[in-house]
Protein backbone atom coordinates (compact mmCIF):
# COMPACT_ATOMS: atom_id res chain seq x y z
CA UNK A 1 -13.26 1.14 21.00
CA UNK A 2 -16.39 1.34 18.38
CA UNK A 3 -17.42 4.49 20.35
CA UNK A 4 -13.64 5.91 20.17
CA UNK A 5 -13.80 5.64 16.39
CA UNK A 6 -17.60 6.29 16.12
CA UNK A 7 -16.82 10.00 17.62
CA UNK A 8 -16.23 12.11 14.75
CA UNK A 9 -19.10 11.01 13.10
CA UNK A 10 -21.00 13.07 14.79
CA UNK A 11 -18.88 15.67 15.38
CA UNK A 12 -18.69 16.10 11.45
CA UNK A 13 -22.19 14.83 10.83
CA UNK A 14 -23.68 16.93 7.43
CA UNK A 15 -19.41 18.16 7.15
CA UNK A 16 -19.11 18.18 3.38
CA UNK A 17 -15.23 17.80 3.45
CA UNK A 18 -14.54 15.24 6.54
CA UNK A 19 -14.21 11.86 5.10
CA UNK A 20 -15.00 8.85 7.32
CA UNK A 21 -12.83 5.93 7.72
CA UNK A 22 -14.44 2.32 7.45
CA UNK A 23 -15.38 1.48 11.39
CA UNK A 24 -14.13 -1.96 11.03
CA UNK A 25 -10.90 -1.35 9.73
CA UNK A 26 -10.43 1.32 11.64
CA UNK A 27 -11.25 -0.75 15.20
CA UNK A 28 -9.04 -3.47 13.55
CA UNK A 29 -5.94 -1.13 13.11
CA UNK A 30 -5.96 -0.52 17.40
CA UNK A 31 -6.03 -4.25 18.13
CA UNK A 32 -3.15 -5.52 19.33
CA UNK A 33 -3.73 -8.95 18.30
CA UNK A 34 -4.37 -7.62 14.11
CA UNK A 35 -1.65 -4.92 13.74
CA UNK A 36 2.14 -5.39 14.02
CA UNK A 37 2.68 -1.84 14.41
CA UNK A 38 2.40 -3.22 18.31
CA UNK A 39 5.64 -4.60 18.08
CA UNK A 40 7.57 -1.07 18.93
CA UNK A 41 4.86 0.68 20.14
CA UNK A 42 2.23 0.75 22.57
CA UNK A 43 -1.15 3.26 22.75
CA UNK A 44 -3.88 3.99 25.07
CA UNK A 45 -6.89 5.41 24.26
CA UNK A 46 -8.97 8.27 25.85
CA UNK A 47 -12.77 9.54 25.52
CA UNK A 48 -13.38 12.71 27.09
CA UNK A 49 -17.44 12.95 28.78
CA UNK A 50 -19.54 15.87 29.70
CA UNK A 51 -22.87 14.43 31.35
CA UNK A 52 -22.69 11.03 29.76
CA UNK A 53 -22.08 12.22 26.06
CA UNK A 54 -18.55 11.58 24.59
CA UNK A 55 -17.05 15.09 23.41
CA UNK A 56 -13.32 14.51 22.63
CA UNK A 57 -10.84 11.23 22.12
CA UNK A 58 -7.46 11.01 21.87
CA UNK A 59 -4.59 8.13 21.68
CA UNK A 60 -1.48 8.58 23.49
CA UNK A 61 1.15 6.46 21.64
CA UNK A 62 4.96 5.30 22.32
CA UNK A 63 7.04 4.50 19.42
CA UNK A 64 9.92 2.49 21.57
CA UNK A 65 12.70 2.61 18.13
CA UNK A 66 11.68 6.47 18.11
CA UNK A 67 12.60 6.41 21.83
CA UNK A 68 14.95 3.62 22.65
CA UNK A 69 17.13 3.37 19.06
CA UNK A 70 16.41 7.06 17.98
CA UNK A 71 16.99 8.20 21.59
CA UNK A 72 13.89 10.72 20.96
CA UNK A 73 11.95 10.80 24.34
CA UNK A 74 9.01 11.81 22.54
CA UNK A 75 5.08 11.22 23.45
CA UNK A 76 2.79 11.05 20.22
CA UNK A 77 -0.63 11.81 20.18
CA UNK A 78 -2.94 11.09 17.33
CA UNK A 79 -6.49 10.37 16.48
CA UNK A 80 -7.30 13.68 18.17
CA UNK A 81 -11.01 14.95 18.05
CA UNK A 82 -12.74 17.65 20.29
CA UNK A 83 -15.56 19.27 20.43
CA UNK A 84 -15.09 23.42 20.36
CA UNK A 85 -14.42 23.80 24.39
CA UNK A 86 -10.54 24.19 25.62
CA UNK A 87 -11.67 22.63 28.49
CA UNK A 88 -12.14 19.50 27.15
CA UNK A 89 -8.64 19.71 25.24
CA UNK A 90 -6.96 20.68 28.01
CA UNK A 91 -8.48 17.86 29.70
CA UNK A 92 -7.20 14.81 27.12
CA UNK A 93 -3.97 16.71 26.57
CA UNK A 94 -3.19 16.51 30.48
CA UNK A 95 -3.83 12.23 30.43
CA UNK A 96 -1.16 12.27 27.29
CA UNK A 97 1.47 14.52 29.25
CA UNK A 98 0.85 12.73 32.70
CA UNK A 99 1.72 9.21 30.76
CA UNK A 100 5.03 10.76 29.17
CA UNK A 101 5.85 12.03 32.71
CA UNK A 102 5.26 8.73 34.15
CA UNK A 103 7.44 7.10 31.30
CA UNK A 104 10.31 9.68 31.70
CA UNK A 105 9.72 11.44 28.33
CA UNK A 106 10.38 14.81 27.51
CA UNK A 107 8.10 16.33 25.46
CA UNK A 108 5.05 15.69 23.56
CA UNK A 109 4.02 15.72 19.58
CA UNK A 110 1.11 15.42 17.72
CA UNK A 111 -1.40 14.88 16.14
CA UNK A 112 0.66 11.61 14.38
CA UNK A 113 0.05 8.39 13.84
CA UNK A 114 2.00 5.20 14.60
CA UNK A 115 5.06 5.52 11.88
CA UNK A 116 5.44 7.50 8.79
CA UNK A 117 2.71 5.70 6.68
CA UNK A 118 0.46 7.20 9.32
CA UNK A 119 -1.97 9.90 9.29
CA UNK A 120 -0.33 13.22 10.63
CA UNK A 121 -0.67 16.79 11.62
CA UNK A 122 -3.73 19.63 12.18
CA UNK A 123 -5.20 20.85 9.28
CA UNK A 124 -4.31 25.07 9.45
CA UNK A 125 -5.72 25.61 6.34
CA UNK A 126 -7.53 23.99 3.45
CA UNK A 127 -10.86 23.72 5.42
CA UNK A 128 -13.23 24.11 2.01
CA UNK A 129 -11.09 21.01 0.32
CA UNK A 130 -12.37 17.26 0.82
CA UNK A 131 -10.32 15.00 2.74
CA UNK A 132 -8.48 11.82 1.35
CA UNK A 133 -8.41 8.34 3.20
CA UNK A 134 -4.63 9.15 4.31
CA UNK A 135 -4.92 12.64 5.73
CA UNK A 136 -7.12 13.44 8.83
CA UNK A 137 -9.65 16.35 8.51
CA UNK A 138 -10.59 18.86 11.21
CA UNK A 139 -12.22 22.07 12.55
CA UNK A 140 -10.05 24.79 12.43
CA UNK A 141 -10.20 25.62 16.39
CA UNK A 142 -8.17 22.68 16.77
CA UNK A 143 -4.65 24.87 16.35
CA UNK A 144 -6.26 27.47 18.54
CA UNK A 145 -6.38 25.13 21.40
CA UNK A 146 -3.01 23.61 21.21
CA UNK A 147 -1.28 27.06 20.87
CA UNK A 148 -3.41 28.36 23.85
CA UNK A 149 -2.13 25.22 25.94
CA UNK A 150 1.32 26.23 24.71
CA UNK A 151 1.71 23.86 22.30
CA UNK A 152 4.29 25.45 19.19
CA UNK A 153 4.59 24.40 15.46
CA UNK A 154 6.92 21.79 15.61
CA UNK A 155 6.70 20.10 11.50
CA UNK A 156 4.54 21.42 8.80
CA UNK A 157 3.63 19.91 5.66
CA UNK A 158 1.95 21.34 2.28
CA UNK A 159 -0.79 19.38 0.53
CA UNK A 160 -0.44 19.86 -2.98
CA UNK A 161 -2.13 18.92 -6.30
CA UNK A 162 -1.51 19.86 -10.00
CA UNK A 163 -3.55 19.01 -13.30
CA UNK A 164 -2.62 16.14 -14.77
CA UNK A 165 -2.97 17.37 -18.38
CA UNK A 166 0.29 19.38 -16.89
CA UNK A 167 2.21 16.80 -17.24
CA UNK A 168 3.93 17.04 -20.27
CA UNK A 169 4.14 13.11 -21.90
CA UNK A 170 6.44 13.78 -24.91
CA UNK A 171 9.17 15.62 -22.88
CA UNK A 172 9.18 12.78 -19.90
CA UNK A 173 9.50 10.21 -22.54
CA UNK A 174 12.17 11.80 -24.26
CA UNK A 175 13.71 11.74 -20.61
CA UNK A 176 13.12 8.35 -19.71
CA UNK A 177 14.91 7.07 -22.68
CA UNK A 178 17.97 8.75 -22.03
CA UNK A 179 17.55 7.94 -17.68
CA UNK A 180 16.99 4.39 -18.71
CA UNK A 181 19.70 3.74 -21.54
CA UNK A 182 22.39 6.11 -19.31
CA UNK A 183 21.84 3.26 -16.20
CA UNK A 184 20.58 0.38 -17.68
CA UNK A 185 17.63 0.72 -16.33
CA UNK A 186 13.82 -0.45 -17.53
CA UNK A 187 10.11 0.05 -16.70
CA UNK A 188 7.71 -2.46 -14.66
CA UNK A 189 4.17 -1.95 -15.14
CA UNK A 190 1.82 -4.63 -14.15
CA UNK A 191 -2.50 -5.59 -15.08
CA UNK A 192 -2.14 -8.41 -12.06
CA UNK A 193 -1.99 -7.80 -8.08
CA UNK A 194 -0.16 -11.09 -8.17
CA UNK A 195 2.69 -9.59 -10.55
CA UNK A 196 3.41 -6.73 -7.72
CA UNK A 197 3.08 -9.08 -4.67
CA UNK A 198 6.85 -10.26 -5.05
CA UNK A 199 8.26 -6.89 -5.46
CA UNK A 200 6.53 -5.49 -2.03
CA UNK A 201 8.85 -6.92 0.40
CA UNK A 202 11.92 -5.44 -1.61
CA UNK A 203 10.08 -1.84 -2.35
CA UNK A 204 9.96 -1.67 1.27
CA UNK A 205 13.27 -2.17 2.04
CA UNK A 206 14.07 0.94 -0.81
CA UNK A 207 10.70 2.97 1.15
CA UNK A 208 13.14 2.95 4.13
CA UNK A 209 16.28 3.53 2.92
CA UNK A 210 14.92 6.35 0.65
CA UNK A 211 13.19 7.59 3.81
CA UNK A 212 15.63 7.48 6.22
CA UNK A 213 17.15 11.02 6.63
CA UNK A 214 14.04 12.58 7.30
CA UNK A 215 13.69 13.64 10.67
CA UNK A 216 10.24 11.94 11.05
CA UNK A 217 11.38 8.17 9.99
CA UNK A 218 10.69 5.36 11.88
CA UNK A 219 11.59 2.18 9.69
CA UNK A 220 8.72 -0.48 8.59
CA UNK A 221 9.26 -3.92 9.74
CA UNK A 222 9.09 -7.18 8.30
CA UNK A 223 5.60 -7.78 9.76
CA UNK A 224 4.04 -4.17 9.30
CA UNK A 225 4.75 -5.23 5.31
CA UNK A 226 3.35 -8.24 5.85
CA UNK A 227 0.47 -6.55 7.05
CA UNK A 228 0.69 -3.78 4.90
CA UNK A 229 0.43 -6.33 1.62
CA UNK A 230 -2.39 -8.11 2.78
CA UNK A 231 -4.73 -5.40 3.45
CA UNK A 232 -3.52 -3.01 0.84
CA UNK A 233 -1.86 -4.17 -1.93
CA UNK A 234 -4.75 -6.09 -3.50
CA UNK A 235 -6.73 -3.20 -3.51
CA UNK A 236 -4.93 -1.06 -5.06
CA UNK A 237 -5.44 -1.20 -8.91
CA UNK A 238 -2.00 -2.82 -9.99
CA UNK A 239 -1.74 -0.54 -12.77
CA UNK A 240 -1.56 2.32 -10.75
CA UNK A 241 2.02 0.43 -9.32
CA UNK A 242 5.08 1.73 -11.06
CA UNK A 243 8.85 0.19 -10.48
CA UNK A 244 12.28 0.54 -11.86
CA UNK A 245 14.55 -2.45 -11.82
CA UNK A 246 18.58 -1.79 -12.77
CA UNK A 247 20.47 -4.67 -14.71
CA UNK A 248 20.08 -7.22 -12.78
CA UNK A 249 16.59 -6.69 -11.94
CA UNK A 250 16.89 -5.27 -8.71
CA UNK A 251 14.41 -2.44 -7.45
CA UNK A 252 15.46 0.82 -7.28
CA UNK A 253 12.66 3.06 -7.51
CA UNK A 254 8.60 2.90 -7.09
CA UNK A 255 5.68 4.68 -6.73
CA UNK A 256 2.00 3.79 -5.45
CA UNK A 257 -1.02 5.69 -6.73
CA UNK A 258 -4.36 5.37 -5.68
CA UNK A 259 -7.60 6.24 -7.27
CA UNK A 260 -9.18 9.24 -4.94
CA UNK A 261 -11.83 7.11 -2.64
CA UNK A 262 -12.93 10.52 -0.59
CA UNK A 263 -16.44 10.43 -2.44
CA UNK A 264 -17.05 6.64 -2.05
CA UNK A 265 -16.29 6.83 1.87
CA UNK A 266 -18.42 9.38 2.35
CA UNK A 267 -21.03 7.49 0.62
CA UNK A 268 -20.54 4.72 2.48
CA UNK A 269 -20.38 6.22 5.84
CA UNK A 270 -18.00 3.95 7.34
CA UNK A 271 -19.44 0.67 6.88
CA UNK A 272 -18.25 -1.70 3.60
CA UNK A 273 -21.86 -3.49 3.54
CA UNK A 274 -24.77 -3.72 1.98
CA UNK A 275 -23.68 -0.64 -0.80
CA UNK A 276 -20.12 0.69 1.19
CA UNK A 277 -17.91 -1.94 -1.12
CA UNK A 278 -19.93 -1.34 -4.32
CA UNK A 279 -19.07 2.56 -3.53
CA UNK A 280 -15.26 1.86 -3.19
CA UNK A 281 -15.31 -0.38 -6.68
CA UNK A 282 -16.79 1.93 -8.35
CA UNK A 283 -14.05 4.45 -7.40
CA UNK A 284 -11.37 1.97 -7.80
CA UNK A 285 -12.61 2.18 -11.72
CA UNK A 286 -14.03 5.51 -12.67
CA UNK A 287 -12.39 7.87 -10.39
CA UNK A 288 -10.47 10.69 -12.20
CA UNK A 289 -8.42 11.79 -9.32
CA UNK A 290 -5.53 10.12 -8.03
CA UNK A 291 -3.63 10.13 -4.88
CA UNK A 292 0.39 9.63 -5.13
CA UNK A 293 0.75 8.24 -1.89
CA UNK A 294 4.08 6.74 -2.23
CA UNK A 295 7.39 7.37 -4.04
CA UNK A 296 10.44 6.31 -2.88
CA UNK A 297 14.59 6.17 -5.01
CA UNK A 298 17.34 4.31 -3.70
CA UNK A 299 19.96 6.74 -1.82
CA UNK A 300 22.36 5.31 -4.98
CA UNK A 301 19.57 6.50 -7.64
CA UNK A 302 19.02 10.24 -6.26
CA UNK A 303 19.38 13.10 -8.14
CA UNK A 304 19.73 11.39 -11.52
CA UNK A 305 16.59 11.74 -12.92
CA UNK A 306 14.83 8.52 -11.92
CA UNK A 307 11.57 10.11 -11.29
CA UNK A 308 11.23 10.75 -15.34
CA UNK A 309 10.66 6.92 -15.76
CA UNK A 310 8.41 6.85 -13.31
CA UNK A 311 6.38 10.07 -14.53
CA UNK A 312 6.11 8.44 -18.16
CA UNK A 313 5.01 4.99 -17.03
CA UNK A 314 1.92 7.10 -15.35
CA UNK A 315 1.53 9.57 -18.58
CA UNK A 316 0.76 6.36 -20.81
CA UNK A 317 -1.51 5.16 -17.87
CA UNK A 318 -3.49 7.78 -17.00
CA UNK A 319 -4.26 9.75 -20.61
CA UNK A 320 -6.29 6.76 -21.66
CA UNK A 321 -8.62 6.98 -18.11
CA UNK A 322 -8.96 10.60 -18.46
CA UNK A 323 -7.30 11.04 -15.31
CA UNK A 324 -8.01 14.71 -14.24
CA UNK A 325 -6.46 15.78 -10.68
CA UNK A 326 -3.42 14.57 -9.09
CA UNK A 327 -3.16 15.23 -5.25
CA UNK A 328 -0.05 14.60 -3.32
CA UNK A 329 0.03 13.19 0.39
CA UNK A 330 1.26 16.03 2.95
CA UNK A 331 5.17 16.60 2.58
CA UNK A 332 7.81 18.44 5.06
CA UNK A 333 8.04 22.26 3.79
CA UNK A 334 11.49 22.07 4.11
CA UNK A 335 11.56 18.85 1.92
CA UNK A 336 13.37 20.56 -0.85
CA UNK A 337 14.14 17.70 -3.05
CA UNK A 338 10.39 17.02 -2.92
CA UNK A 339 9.92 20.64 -4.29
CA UNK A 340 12.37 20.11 -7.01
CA UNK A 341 10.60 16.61 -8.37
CA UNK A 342 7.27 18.41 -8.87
CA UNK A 343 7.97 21.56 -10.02
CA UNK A 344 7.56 21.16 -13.71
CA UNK A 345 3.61 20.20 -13.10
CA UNK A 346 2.65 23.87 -11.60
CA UNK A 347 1.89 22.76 -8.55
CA UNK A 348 -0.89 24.25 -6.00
CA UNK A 349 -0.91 24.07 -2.23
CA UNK A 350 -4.42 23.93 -1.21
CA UNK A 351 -4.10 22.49 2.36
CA UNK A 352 -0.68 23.11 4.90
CA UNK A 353 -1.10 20.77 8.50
CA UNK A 354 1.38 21.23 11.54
CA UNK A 355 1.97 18.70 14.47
CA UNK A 356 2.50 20.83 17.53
CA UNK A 357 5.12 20.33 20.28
CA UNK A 358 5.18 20.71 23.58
CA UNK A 359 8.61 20.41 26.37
CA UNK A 360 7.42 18.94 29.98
């Protein structure tokens, strides 16, 4: 498994825009025994050799509520690397499709990840912009081979990112007040991890109802937040944690953002010790980029103009740090609603990714 992971370390050695994940977590995240995510689904993984050297990897995954309670006979495939020879993709492509024949499935996606808080999709285009710790990076013959194997766009997303001095504080104040007084609704922001912890379980539960039309939701059990808490949660810099509570105190809306830890990972080249953690800290306090990596509004919330509370709470945050670039997390094209909730920042799309599909 070390050498599964280890892979594209050398297959993006000197790569200026890969960013590495940290080998131990990473390892961790494909035991069955550490990650709950086993609980619906099960994976195999593959290493491709040519005379003893490893030259492509790949993990076929099942998602059994994607195929059982969905009824979507679908095959995933994610944490896809290959060197430039169609050979060799046509090679760890054929193991995926050979398990989804042998589990009656009827086509095959990918690349994607477990569930939606997942990495997903190729990279198409974007090549000259850094990575982020929630997106995978690759060469750009990687779309070439799927399409020659017959592989056809099947989702795309848009990776965008705006200036944060675009954001215009007064007018999303002015906003706020009249969202909040209109719905009796206030701010939470928080200094303490241990203020947030007894809000995850319940942000969560709004994550998947807010989620759940999209055509690529698979719901996040109890243990997955469990997990999802412990190993996240307290590393994320609480402040960066915004929620709006109605009346009676009940969540209806957050958002996660995360200081951008691209540089620090490079710098610590997958492994947290002896400088790797002291990288990561440092980021967790100086960076000036941010990641919005989650935002989620109760079903009975949409469309009224929630997001404005949520936009000011991170306008008072972030103009005292200086905060420079925000970058979203990949989102559906046709995610129109998506569109509509960042249009007033002049957004740029610097990277699209596609999964690819493929009927057997």
């Amino acid at each position: 498994m070390k050498q599964f992971v280890t892979f594209p370390f050398s297959l993006y050695k000197n790569n200026k825009y890969w960013v590495p994940p940290i080998i131990k977590d990473e390892i961790a995240n494909f035991d069955k025994t550490k990650n709950p995510v086993f609980e619906h689904a099960d994976a195999r993984f593959f290493v491709a050799l040519k005379e003893g050297e490893i030259v492509g990897r790949i993990a076929a995954i099942i998602n059994h509520y994607e195929v059982n309670t969905q009824g979507l006979k679908k095959m995933r495939f994610g944490w896809f690397d290959v060197i430039d020879d169609i050979v060799v993709t046509k090679k760890l492509i054929a193991k995926v499709t050979e398990i989804a024949k042998e589990k009656k499935l009827s086509y095959v996606e990918g690349p994607v990840g477990f569930n939606n808080l997942d990495k997903t999709g190729v990279l198409i285009e974007g090549f000259d912009h850094i990575g982020t710790m929630i997106t995978w990076y690759n060469h750009p013959y990687y779309k070439d081979h799927l399409e020659e194997l017959g592989f056809v766009k099947e989702k795309e997303y848009l990776e965008n990112k705006f200036k944060f001095k675009n954001v215009d504080g007064v007018y999303f104040n002015r906003i706020s007040a009249i969202i909040k007084r209109r719905y009796s609704l206030k701010a939470l922001d928080f200094t303490k991890t241990k203020q947030v912890l007894p809000y995850v379980d319940e942000m969560f539960a709004v994550f998947n109802q807010s989620y759940a039309k999209l055509s690529t939701f698979v719901p996040i059990s109890d243990k997955q937040i469990e997990y999802f808490k412990n190993k996240y949660i307290s590393f994320i810099n609480p402040e960066y944690i915004k929620f709006v509570v109605d009346k009676d105190d009940k969540l209806v809306a957050f958002a996660i953002v995360m200081p951008s830890f691209s540089e620090a990972l490079q710098k610590a080249n997958g492994k947290l010790f002896p400088f790797g953690l002291f990288h990561l800290l440092k980021a967790r306090k100086k960076s000036k980029d941010v990641t919005f990596y989650l935002i989620g509004v109760h079903p009975d919330y949409q469309n009224k103009g929630i997001h404005a509370i949520i936009f000011d709470q991170y306008t008072k945050t972030f103009a005292p740090l200086g905060i420079d670039n925000c970058i979203r997390t990949p989102e559906l094209e046709d995610n129109e609603a998506i569109k509509l909730l960042w249009r007033d920042f002049n957004p740029t799309t610097h990277k699209r990714r596609r999964t690819y599909r493929i009927n057997l």
